[in-house]
Each structure stands twice: as C-alpha cells, then as structure tokens.
Protein backbone atom coordinates (compact mmCIF):
# COMPACT_ATOMS: atom_id res chain seq x y z
CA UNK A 1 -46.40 184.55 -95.98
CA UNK A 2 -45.94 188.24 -95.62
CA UNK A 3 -42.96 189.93 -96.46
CA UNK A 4 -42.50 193.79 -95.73
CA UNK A 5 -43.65 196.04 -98.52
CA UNK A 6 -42.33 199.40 -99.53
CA UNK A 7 -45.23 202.15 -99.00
CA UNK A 8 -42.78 205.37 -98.32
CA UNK A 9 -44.02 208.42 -100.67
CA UNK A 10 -47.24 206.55 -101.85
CA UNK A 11 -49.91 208.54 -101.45
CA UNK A 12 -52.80 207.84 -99.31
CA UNK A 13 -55.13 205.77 -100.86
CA UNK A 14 -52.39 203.82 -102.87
CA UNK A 15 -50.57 203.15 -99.25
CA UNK A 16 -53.94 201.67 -98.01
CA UNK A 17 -54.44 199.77 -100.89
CA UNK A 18 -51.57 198.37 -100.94
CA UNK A 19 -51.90 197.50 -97.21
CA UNK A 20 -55.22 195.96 -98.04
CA UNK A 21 -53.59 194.17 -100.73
CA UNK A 22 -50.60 192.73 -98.64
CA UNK A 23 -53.40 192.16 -95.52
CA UNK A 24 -55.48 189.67 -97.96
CA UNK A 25 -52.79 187.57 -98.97
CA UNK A 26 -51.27 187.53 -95.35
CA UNK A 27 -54.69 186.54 -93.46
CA UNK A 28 -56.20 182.83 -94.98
CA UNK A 29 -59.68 182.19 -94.54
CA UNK A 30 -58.29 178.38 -93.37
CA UNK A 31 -56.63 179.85 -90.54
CA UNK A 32 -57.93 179.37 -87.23
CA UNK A 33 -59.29 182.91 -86.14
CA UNK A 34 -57.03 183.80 -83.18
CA UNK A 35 -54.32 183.92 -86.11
CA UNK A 36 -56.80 186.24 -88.49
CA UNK A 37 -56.50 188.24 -85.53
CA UNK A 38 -52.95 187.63 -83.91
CA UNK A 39 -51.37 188.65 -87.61
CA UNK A 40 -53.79 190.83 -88.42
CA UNK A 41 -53.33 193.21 -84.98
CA UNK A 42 -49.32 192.37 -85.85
CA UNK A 43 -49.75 193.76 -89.55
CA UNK A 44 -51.38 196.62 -88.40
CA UNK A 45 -48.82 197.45 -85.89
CA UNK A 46 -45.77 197.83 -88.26
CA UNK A 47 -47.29 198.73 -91.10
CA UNK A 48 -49.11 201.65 -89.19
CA UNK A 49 -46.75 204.38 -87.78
CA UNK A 50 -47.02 206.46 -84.78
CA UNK A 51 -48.92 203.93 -82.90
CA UNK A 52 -48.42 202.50 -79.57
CA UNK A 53 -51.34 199.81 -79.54
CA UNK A 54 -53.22 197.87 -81.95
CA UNK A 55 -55.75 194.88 -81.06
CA UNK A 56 -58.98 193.32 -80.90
CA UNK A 57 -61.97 193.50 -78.28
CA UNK A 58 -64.09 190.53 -78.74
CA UNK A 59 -67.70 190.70 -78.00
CA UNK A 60 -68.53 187.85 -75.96
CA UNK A 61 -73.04 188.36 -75.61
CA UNK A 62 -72.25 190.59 -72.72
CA UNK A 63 -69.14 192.69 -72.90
CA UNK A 64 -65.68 193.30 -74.76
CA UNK A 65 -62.68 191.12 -74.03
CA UNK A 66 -59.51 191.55 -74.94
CA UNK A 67 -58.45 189.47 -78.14
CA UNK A 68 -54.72 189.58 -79.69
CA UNK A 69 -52.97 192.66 -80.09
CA UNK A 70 -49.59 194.32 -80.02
CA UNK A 71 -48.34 197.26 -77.27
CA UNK A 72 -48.47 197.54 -73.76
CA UNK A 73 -50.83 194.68 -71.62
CA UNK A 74 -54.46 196.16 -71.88
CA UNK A 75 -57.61 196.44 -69.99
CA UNK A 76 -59.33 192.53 -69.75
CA UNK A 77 -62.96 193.60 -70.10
CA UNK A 78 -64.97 196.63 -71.59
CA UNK A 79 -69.11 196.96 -71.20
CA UNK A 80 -70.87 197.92 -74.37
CA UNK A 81 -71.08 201.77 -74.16
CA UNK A 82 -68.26 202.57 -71.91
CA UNK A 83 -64.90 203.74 -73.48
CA UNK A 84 -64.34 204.63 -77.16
CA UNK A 85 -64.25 200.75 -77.54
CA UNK A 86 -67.57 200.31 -75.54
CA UNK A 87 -69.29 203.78 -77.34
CA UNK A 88 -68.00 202.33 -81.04
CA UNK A 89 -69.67 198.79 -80.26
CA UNK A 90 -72.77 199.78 -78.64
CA UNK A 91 -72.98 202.41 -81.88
CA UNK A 92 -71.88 200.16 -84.79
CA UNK A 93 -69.76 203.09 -85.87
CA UNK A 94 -66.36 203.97 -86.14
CA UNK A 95 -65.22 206.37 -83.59
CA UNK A 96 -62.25 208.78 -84.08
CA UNK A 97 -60.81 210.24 -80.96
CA UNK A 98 -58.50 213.39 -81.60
CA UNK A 99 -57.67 213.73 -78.16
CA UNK A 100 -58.65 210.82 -75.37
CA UNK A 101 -58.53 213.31 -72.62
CA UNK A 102 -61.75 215.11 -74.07
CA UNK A 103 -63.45 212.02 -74.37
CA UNK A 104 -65.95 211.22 -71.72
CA UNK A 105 -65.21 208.01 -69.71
CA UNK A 106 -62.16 207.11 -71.57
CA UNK A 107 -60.69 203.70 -70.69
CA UNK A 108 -56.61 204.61 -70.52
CA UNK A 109 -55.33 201.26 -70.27
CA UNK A 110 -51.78 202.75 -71.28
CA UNK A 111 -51.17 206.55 -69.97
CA UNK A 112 -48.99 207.49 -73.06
CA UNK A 113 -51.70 207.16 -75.47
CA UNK A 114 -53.26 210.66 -76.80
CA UNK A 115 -55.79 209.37 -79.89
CA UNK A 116 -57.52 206.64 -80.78
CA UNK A 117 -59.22 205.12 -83.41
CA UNK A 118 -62.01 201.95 -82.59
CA UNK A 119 -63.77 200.15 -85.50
CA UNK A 120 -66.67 197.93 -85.21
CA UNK A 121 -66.14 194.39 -86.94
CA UNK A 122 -69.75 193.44 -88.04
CA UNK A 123 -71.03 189.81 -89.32
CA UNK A 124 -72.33 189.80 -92.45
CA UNK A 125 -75.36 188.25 -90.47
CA UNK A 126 -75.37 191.81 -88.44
CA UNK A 127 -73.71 190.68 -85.12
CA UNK A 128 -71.50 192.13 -83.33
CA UNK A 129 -68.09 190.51 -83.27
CA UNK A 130 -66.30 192.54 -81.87
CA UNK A 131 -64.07 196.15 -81.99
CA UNK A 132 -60.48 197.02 -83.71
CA UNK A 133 -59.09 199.23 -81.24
CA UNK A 134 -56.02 201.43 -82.43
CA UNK A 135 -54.03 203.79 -80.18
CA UNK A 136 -51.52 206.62 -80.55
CA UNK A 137 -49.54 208.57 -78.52
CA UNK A 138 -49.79 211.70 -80.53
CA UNK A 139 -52.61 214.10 -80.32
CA UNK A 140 -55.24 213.94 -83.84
CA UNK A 141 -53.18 210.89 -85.29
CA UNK A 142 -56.24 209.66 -86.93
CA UNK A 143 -57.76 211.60 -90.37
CA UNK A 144 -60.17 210.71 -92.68
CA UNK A 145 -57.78 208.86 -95.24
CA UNK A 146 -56.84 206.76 -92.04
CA UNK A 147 -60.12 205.75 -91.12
CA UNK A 148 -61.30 204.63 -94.31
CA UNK A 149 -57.56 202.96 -94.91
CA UNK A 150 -58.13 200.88 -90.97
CA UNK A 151 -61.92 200.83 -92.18
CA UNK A 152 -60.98 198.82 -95.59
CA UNK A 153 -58.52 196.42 -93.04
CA UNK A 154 -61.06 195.75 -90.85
CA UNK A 155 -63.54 194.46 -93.58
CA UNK A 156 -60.40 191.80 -94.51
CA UNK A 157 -60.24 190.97 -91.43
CA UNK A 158 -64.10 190.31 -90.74
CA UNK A 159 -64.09 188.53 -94.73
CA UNK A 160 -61.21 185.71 -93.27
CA UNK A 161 -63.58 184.95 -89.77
CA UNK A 162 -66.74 185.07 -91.88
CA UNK A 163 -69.31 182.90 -90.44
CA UNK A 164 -66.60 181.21 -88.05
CA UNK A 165 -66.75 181.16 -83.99
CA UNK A 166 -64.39 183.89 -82.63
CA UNK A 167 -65.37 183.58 -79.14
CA UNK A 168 -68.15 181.18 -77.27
CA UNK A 169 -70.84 183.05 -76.41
C-alpha cells in the first residue's frame, strides 16, 4: 500500500527516484492491469505538481483509447499519428510539448491545458501498448529532468503489465 512520501527540497533525480521507488512497491505485478494503470495514472497525479491530467491511451491494433486516468473526462479515441498522443505512438518516442498551441493538430480534450508530455509504453516484445499522456496547464512545464523522471515511471509501469493483455486486440 502506498503511503505519501516527503519529496519537498530533494533534488531532481533523488525526487524521481524516490517516486520510482514508491511507484514499484505501489504497482504489483499480480494486479490485474486496469489497477497497474488506475494507481499508476493516480500516483502520477499527486505526486506530480502543476498538472491538470494524467492517463493512459491504450493501443487497441488500430487506434488509441482512453485507459484510466485522473483530470477532466478526455477524448475516447486517438489515430496513430494524430495529436501529441497519436505523433508519440506512431514515433515510439517521447514527445515534449512546451506549448500545445504550436503544435500541429493538437487534440485539446481540456481547453486549460498549455504543455504536455506523451510517453510511449513499449513491450519488451516491441509492441505497442499504448501512450502515458501527461498534461499541464502552464506553458514549458515539462524539462529534461521531467522526462527522464515520467520516462523511468513509465518503464515500472510497462515492467508490472509485462507480457499480460491490456486491451483485446
């Protein structure tokens, strides 16, 4: 069970270690994996600040779909290469958006977010499972240290589903 953790003043890369650390112990590989990624989108969400969304598109053969998250309802369905979520998927890349306005074909699901930040969960078999999308409604929210930080998450999160059915293709 996860209990909150103190990460005021640490620096960087000691607060996302420590958020990978608390992640692991939260996220069991028994669970089913709509609770990998029900508390995993929850952790994320208050451990994060200055967010306003934070959730998974599943990649169904087709398209995204919306998985568990936390923030305002979100957009159902997302085509590979359309939207950061789409553009991050179809690349197998993250993809940092400083300022969602600028970005060509933009999904806004909620009008208050400004920056985003999508990362591609990966198989260790090389398939796409699907995106962590994460949303903020300040401009440039999203640096390096917090893309490797969400990028060291995300591979926790992809270790608990390993090998496991997310979503019937």
């Amino acid at each position: 069970m996860w209990a909150h953790i103190d990460i005021d003043g640490l620096d960087p890369q000691a607060r996302w270690h420590s958020l990978r650390e608390s992640l692991t112990g939260l996220l069991s590989p028994a669970d089913h994996p709509i609770t990998v990624l029900a508390n995993a989108a929850a952790f994320i969400y208050e451990t994060t600040d200055r967010l306003n969304w934070a959730g998974f598109y599943l990649f169904d053969g087709s398209q995204l779909v919306l998985g568990p998250f936390c923030g305002k309802p979100a957009c159902t369905s997302i085509r590979l290469g359309n939207g950061v979520c789409g553009t991050a998927a179809e690349r197998r890349e993250t993809v940092v958006v400083a300022d969602v306005d600028a970005f060509p074909g933009h999904i806004a699901c909620d009008g208050a977010s400004r920056s985003e930040i999508v990362l591609p969960m990966i198989a260790a078999d090389g398939k796409l499972i699907g995106v962590l999308d994460i949303d903020s409604p300040e401009l440039d929210r999203f640096d390096e240290n917090d893309r490797r930080g969400l990028e060291q998450l995300r591979d926790v999160v992809v270790e608990r589903l390993a090998g496991r059915v997310v979503l019937a293709t």
